[in-house]
PDB file of N, CA and C in Angstrom:
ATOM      1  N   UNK A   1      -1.579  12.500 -17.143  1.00  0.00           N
ATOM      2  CA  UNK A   1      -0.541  12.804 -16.169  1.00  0.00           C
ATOM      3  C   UNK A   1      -0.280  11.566 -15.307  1.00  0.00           C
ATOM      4  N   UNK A   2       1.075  11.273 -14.850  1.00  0.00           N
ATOM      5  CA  UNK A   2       1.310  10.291 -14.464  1.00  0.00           C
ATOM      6  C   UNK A   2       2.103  10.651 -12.970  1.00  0.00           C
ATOM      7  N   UNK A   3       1.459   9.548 -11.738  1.00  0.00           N
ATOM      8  CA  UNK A   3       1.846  10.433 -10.961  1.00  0.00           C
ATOM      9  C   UNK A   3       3.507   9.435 -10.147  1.00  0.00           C
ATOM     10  N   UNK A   4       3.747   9.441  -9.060  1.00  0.00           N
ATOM     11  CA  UNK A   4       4.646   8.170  -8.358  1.00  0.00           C
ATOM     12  C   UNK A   4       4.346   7.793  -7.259  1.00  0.00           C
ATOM     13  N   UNK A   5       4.324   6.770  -7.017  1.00  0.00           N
ATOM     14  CA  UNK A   5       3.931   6.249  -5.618  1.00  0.00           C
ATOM     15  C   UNK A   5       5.711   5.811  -5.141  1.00  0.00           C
ATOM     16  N   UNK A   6       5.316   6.924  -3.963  1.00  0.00           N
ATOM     17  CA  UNK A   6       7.043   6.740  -2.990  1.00  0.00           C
ATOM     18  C   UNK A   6       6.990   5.772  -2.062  1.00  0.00           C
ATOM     19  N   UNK A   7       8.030   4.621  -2.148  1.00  0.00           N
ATOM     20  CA  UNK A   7       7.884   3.798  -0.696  1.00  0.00           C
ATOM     21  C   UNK A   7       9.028   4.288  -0.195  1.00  0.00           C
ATOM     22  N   UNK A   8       8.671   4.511   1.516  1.00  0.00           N
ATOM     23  CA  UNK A   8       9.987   5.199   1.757  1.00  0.00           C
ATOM     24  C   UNK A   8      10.605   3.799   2.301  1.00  0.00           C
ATOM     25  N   UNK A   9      12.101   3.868   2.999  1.00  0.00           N
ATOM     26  CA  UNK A   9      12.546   2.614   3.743  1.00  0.00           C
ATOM     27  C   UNK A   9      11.447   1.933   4.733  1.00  0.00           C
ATOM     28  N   UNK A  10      11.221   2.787   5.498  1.00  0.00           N
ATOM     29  CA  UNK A  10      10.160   2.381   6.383  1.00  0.00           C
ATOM     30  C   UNK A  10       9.689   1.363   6.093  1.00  0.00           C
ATOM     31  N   UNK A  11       8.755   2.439   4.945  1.00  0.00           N
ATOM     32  CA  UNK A  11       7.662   1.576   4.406  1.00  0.00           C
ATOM     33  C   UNK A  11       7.742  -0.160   3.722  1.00  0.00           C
ATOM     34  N   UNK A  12       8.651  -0.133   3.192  1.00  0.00           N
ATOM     35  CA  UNK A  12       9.451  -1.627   2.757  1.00  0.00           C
ATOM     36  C   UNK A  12       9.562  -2.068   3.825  1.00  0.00           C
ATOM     37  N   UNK A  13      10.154  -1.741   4.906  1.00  0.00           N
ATOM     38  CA  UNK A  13      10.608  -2.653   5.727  1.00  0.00           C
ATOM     39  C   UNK A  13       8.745  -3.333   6.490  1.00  0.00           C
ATOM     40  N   UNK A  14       8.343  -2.542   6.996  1.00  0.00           N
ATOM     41  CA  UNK A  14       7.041  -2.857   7.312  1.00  0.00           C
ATOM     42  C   UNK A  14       6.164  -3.816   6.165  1.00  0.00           C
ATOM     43  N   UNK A  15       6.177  -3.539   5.344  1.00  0.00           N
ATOM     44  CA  UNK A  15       5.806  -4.425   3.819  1.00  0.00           C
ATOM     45  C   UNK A  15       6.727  -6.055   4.321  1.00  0.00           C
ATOM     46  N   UNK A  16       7.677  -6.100   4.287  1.00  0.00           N
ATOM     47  CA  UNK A  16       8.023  -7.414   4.176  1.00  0.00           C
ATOM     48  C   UNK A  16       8.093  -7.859   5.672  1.00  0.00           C
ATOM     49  N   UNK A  17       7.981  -7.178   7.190  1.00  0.00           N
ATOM     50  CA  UNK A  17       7.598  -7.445   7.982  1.00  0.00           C
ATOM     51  C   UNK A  17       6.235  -8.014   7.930  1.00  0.00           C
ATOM     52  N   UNK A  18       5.113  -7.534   7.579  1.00  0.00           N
ATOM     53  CA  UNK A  18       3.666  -7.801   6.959  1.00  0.00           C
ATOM     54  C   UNK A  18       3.324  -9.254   6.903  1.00  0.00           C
ATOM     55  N   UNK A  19       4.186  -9.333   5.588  1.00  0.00           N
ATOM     56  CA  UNK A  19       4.663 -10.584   4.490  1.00  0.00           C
ATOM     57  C   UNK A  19       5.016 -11.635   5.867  1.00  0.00           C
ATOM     58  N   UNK A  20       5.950 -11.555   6.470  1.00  0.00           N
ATOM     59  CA  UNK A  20       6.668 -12.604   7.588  1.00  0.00           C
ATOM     60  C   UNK A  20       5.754 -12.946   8.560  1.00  0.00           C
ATOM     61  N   UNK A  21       4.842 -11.871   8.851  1.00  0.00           N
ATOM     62  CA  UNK A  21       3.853 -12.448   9.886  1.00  0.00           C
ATOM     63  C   UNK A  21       2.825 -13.361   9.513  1.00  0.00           C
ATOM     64  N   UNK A  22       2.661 -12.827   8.140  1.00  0.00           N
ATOM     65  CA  UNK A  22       1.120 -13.576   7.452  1.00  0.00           C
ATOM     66  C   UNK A  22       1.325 -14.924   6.925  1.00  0.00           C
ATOM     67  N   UNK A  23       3.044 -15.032   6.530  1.00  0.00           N
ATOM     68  CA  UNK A  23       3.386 -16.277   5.935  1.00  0.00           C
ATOM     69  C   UNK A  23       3.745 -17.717   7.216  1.00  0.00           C
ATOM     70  N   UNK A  24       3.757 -17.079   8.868  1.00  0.00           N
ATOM     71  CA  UNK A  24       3.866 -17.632   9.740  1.00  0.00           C
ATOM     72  C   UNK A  24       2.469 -17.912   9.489  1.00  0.00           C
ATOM     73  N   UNK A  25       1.152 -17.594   9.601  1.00  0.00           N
ATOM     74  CA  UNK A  25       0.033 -18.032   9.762  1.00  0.00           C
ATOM     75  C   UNK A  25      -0.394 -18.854   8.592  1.00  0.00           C
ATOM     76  N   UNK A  26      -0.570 -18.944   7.341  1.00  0.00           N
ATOM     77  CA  UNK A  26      -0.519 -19.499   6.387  1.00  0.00           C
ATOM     78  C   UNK A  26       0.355 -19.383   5.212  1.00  0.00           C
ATOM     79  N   UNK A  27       1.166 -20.509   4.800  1.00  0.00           N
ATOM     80  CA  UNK A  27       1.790 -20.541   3.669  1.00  0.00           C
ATOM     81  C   UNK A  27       1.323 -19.864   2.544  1.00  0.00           C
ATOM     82  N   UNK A  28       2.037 -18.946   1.964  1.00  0.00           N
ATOM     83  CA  UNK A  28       1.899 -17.922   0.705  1.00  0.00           C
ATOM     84  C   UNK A  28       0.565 -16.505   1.285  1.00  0.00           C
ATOM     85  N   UNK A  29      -0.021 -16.669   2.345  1.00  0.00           N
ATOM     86  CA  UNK A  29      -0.667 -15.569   2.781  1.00  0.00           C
ATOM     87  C   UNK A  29      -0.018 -14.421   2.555  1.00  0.00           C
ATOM     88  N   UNK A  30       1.538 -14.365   3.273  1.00  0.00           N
ATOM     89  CA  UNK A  30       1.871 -12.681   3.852  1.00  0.00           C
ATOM     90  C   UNK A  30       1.974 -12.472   1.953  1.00  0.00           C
ATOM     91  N   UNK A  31       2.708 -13.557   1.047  1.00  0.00           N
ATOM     92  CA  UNK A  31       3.011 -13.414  -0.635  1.00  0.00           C
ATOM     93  C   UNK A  31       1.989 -12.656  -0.935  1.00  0.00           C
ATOM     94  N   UNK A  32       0.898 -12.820  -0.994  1.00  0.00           N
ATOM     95  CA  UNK A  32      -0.321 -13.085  -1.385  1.00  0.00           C
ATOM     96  C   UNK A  32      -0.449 -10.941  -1.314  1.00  0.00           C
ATOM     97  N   UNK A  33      -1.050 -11.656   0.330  1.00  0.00           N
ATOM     98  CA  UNK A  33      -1.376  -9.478   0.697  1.00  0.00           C
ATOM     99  C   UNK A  33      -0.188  -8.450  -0.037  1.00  0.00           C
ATOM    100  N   UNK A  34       0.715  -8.835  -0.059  1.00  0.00           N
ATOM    101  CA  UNK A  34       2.169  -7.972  -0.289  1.00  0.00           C
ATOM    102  C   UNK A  34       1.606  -7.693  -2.277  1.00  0.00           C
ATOM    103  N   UNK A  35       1.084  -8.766  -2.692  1.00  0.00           N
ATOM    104  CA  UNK A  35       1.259  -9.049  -3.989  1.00  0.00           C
ATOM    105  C   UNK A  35      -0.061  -7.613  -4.387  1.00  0.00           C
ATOM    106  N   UNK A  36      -1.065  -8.240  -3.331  1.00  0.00           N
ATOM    107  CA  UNK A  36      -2.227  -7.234  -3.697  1.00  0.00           C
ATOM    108  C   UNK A  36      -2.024  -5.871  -3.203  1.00  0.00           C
ATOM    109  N   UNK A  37      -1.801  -5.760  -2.262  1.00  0.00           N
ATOM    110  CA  UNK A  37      -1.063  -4.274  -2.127  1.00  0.00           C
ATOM    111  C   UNK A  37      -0.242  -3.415  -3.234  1.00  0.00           C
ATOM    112  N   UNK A  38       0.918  -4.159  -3.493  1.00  0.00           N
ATOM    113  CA  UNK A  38       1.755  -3.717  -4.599  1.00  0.00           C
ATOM    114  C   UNK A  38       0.820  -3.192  -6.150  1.00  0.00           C
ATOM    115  N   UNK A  39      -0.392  -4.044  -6.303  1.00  0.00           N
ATOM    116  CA  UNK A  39      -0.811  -4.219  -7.237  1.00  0.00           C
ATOM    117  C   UNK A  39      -1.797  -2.948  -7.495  1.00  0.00           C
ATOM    118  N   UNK A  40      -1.813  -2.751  -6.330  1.00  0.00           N
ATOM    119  CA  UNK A  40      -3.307  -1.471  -6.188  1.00  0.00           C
ATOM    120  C   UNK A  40      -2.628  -0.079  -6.059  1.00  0.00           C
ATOM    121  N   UNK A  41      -1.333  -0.101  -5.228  1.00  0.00           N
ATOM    122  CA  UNK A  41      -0.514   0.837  -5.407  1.00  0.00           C
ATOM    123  C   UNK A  41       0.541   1.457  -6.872  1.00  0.00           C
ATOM    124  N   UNK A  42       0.107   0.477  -7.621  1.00  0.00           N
ATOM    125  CA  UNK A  42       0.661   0.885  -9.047  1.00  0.00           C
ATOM    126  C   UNK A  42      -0.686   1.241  -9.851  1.00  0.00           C
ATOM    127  N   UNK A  43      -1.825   0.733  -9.872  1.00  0.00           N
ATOM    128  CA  UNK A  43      -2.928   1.676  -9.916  1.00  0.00           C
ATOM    129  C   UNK A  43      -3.404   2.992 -10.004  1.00  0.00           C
ATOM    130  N   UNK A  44      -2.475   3.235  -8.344  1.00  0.00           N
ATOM    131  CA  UNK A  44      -2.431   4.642  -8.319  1.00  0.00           C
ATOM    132  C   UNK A  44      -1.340   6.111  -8.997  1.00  0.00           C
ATOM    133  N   UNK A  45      -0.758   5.071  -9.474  1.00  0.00           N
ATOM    134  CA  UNK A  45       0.528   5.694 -10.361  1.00  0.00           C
ATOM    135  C   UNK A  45      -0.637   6.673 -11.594  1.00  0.00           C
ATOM    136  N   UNK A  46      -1.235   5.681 -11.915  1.00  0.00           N
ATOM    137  CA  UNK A  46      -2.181   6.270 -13.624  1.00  0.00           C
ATOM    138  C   UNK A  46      -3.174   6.794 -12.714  1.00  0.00           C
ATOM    139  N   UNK A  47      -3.941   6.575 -11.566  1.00  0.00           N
ATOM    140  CA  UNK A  47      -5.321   7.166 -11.196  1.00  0.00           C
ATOM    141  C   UNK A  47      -5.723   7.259  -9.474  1.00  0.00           C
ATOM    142  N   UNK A  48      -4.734   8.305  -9.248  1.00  0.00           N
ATOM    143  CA  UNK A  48      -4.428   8.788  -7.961  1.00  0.00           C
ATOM    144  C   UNK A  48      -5.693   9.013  -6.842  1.00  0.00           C
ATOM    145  N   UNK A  49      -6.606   8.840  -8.289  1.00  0.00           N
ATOM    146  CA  UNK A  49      -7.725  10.133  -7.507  1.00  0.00           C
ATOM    147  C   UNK A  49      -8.919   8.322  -6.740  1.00  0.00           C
ATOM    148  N   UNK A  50      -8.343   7.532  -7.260  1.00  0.00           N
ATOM    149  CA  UNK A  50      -9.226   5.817  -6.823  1.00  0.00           C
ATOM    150  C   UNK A  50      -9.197   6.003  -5.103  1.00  0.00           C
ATOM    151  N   UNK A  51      -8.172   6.482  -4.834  1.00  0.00           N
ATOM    152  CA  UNK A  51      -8.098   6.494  -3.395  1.00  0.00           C
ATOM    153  C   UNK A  51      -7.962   8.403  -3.089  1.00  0.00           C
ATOM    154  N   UNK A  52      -9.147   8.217  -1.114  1.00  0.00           N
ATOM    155  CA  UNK A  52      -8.985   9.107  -1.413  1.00  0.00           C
ATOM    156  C   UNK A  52      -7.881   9.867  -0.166  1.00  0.00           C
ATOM    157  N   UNK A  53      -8.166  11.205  -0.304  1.00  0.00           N
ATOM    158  CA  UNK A  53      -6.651  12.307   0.044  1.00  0.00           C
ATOM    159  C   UNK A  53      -7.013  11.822   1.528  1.00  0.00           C
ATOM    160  N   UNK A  54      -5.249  11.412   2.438  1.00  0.00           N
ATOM    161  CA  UNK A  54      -5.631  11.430   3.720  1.00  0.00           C
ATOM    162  C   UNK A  54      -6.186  12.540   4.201  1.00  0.00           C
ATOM    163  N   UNK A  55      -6.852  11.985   4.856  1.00  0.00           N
ATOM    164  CA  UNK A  55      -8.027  13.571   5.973  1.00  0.00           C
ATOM    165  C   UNK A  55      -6.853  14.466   6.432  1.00  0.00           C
ATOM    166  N   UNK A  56      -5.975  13.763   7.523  1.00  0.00           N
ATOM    167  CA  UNK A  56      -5.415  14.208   8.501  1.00  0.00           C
ATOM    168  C   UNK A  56      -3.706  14.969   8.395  1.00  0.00           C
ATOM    169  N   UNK A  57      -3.582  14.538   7.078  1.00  0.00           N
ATOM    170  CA  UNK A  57      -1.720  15.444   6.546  1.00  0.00           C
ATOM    171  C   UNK A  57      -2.167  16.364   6.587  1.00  0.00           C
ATOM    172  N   UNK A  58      -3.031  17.056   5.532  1.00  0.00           N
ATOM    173  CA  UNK A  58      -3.064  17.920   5.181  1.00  0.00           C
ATOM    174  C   UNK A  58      -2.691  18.102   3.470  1.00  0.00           C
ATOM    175  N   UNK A  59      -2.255  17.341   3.101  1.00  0.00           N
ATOM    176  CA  UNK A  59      -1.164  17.157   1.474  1.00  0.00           C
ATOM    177  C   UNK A  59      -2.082  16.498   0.301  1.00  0.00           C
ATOM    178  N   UNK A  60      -2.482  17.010  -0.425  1.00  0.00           N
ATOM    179  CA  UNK A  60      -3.730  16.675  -0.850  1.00  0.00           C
ATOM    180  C   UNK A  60      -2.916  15.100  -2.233  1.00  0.00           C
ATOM    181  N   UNK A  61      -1.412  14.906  -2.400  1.00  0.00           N
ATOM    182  CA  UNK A  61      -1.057  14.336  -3.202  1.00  0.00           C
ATOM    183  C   UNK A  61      -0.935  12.800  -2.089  1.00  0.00           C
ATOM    184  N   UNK A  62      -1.366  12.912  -0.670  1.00  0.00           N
ATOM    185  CA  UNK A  62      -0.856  12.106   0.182  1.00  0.00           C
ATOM    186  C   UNK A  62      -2.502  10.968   0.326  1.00  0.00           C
ATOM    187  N   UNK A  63      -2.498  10.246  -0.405  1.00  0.00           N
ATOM    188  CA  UNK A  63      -4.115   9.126  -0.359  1.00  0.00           C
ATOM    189  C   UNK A  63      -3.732   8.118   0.772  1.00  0.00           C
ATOM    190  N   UNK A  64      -4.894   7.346   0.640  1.00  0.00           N
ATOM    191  CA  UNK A  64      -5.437   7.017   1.647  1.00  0.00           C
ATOM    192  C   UNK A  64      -5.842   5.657   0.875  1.00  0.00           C
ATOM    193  N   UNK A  65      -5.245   4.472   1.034  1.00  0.00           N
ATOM    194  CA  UNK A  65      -5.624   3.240   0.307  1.00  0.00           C
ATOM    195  C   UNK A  65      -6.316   1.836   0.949  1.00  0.00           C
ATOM    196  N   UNK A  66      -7.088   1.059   1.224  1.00  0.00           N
ATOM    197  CA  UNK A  66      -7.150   0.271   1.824  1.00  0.00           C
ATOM    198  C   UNK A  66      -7.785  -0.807   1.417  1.00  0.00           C
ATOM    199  N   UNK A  67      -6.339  -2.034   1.599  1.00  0.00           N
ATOM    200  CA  UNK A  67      -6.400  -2.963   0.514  1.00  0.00           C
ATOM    201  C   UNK A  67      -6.954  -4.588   1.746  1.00  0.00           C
ATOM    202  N   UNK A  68      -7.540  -5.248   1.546  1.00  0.00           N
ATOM    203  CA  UNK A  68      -8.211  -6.098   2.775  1.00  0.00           C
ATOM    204  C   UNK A  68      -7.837  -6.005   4.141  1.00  0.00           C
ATOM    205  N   UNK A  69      -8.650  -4.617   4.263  1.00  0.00           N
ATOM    206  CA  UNK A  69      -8.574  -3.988   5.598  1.00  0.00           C
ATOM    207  C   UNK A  69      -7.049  -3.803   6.447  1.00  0.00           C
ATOM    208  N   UNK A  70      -6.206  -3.273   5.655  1.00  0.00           N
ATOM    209  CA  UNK A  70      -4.911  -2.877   5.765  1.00  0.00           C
ATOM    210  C   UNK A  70      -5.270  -1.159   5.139  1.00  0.00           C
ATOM    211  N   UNK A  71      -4.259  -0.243   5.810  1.00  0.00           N
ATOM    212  CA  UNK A  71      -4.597   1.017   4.920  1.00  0.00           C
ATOM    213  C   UNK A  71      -2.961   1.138   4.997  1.00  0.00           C
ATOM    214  N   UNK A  72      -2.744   1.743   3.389  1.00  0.00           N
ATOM    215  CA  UNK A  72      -1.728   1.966   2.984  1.00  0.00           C
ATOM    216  C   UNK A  72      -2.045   3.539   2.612  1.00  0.00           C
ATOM    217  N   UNK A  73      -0.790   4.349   3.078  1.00  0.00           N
ATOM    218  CA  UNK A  73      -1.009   5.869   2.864  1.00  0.00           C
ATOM    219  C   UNK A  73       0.682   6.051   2.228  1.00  0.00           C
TER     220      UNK A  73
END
């Protein structure tokens, strides 16, 4: 079973906000986190269950990811 990982607008926009702050501090940094994020979140497409269900929704399809101490939900 294959599942989808939704980015909503938000969420993009905060993603490449991310990216702009990290790339002010070192060249290809914010690239870098954005790249590994993306990478772990397609992960979860085939194996949902790697990360686990946020505590606090309530929505048991809603995880809980955290990629060098960033948490992506």
């Amino acid at each position: 079973m294959s599942w989808t990982v939704l980015w909503t607008d938000n969420a993009r926009r905060s993603l490449l906000d991310f990216r702009d702050q990290y790339e002010d501090r070192r060249t290809d940094a914010g690239t870098e986190l954005v790249r590994r994020i993306l990478e772990s979140t397609r992960g979860l497409s085939r194996f949902p269950r790697l990360a686990p269900v946020h505590p606090r929704l309530g929505d048991d399809s809603i995880r809980k990811l955290v990629v060098k101490r960033h948490i992506v939900i």
